[in-house]
N, C-alpha and C. Protein backbone atom coordinates (compact mmCIF):
# COMPACT_ATOMS: atom_id res chain seq x y z
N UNK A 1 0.85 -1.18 0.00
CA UNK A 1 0.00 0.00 0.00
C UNK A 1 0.90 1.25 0.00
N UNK A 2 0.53 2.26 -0.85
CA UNK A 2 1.31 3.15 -1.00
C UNK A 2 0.95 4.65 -0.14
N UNK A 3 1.84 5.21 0.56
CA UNK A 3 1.63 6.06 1.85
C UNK A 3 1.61 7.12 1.07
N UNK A 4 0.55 8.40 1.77
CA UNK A 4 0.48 9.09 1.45
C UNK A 4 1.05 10.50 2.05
N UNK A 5 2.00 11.68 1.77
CA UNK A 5 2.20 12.34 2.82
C UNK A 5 1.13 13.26 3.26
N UNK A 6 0.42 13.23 4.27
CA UNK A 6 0.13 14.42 5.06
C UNK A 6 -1.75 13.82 4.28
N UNK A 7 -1.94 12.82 3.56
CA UNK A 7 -2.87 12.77 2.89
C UNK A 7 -3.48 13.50 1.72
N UNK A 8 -1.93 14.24 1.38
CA UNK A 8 -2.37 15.38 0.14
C UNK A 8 -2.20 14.62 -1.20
N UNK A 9 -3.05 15.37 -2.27
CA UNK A 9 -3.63 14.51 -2.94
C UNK A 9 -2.12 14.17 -3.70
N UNK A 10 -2.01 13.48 -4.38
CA UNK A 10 -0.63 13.36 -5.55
C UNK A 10 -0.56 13.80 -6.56
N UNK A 11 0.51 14.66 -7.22
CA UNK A 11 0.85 15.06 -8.40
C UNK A 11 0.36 14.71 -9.38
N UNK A 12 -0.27 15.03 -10.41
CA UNK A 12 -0.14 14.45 -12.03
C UNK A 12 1.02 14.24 -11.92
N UNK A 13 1.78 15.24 -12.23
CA UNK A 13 3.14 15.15 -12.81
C UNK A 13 4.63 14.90 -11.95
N UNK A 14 5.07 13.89 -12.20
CA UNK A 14 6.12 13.64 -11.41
C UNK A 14 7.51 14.36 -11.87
N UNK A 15 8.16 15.27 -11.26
CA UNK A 15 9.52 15.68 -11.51
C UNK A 15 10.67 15.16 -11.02
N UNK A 16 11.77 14.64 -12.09
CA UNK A 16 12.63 13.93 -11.94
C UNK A 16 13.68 15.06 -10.89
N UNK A 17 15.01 14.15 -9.86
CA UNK A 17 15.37 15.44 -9.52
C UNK A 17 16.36 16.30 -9.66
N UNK A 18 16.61 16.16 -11.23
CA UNK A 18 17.16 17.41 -11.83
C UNK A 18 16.13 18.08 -11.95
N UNK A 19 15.55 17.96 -12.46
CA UNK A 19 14.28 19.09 -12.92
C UNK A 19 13.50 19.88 -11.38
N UNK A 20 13.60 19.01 -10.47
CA UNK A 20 13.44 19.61 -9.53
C UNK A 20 14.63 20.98 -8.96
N UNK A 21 15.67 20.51 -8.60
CA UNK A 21 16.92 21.12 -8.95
C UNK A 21 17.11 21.71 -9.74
N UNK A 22 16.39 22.33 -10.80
CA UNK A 22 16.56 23.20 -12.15
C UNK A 22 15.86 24.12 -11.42
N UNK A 23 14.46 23.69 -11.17
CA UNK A 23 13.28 24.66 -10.88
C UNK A 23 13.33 25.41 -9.23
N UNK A 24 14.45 25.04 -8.77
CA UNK A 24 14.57 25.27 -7.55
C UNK A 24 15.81 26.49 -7.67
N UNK A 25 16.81 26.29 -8.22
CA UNK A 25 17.70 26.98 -8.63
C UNK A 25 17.55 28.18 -9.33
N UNK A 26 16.42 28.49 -10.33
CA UNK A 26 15.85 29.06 -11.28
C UNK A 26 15.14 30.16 -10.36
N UNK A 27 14.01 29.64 -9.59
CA UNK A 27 13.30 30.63 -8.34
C UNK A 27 14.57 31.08 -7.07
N UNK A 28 15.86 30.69 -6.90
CA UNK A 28 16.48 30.74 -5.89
C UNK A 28 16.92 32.33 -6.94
N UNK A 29 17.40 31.85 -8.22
CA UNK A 29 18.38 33.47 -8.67
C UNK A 29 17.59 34.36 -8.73
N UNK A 30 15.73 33.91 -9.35
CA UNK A 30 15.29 34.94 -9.03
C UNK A 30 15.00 35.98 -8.24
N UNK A 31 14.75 35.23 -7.18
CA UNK A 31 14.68 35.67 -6.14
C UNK A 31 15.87 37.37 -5.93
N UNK A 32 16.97 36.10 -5.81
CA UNK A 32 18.54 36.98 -5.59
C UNK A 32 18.46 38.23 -6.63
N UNK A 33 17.65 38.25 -7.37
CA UNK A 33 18.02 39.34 -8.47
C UNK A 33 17.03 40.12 -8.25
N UNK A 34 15.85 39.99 -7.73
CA UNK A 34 15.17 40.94 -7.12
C UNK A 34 15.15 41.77 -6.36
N UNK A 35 16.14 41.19 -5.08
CA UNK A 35 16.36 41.61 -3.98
C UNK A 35 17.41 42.80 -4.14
N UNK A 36 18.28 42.41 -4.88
CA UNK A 36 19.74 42.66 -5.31
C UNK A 36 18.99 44.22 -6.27
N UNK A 37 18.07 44.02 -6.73
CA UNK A 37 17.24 45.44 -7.57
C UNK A 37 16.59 46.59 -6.93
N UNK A 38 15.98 45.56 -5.63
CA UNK A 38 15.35 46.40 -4.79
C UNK A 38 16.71 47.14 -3.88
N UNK A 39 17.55 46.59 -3.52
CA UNK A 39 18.16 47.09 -2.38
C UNK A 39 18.72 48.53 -3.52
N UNK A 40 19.44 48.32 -4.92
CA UNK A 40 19.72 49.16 -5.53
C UNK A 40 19.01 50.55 -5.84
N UNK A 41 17.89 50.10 -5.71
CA UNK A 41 16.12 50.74 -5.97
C UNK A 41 16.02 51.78 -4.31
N UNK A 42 16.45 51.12 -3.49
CA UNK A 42 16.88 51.92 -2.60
C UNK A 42 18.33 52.76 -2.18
N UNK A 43 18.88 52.67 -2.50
CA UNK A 43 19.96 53.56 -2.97
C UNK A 43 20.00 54.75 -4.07
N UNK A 44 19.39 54.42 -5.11
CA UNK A 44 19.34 55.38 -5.78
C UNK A 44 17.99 56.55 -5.49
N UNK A 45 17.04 55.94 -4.55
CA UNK A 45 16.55 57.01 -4.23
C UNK A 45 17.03 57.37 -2.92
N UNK A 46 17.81 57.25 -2.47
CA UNK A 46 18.52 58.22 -1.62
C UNK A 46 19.88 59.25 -1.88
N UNK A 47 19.96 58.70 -3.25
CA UNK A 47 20.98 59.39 -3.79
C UNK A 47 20.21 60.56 -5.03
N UNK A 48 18.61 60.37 -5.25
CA UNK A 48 18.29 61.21 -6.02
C UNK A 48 18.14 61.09 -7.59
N UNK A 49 18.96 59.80 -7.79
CA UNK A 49 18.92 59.38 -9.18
C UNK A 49 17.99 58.58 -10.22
N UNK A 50 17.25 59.49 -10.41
CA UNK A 50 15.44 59.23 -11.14
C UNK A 50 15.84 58.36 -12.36
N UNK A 51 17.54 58.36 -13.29
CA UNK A 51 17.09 57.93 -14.28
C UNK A 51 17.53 56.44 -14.12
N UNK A 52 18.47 56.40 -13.24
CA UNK A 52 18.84 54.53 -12.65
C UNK A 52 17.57 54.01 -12.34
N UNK A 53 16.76 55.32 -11.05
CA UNK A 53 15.62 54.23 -10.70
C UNK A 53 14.33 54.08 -12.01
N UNK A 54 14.63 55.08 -12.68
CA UNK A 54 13.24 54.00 -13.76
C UNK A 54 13.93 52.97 -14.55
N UNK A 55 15.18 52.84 -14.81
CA UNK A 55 16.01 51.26 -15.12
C UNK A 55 15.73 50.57 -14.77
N UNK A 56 16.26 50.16 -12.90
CA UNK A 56 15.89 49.55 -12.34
C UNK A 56 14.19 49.19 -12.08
N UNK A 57 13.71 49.67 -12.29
CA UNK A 57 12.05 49.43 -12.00
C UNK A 57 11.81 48.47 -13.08
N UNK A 58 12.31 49.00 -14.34
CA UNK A 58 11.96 48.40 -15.56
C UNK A 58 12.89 47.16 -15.43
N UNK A 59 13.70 46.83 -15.34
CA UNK A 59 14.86 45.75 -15.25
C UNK A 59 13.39 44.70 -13.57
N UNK A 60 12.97 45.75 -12.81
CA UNK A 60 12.23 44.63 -11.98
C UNK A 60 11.28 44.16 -12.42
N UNK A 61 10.20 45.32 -13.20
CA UNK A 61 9.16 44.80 -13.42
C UNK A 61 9.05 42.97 -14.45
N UNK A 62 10.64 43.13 -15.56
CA UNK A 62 10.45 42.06 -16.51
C UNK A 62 11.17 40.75 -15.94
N UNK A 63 11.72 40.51 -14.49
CA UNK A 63 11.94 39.70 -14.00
C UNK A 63 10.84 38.87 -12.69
N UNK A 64 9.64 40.01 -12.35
CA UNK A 64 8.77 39.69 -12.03
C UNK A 64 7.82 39.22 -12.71
């Protein structure tokens, strides 16, 4: 009999675990590159610099 965890239902789709490891890696840089935009996103408005921060906004919005 095959156990179920937590009783949640099961996947259609099973991911092998590279592909898990792809997709995990993939949301990890995103992540990092967001953060890494925002913190910049805060710097340049403390430094006043309107035309970095509409870069950066635009550089966030197409990674979100």
């Amino acid at each position: 009999m095959e156990k179920k965890l937590l009783n949640l239902p099961q996947q259609a789709h099973e991911y092998s675990d590279t592909e898990l490891a792809e997709m995990f890696l993939d949301h990890v840089l995103v992540q990092f590159k967001k953060e890494k935009i925002l913190r910049e996103i805060d710097l340049t408005l403390q430094e006043g610099n309107k035309d970095l921060f509409l870069q950066l906004t635009e550089e966030l919005k197409k990674i979100s």
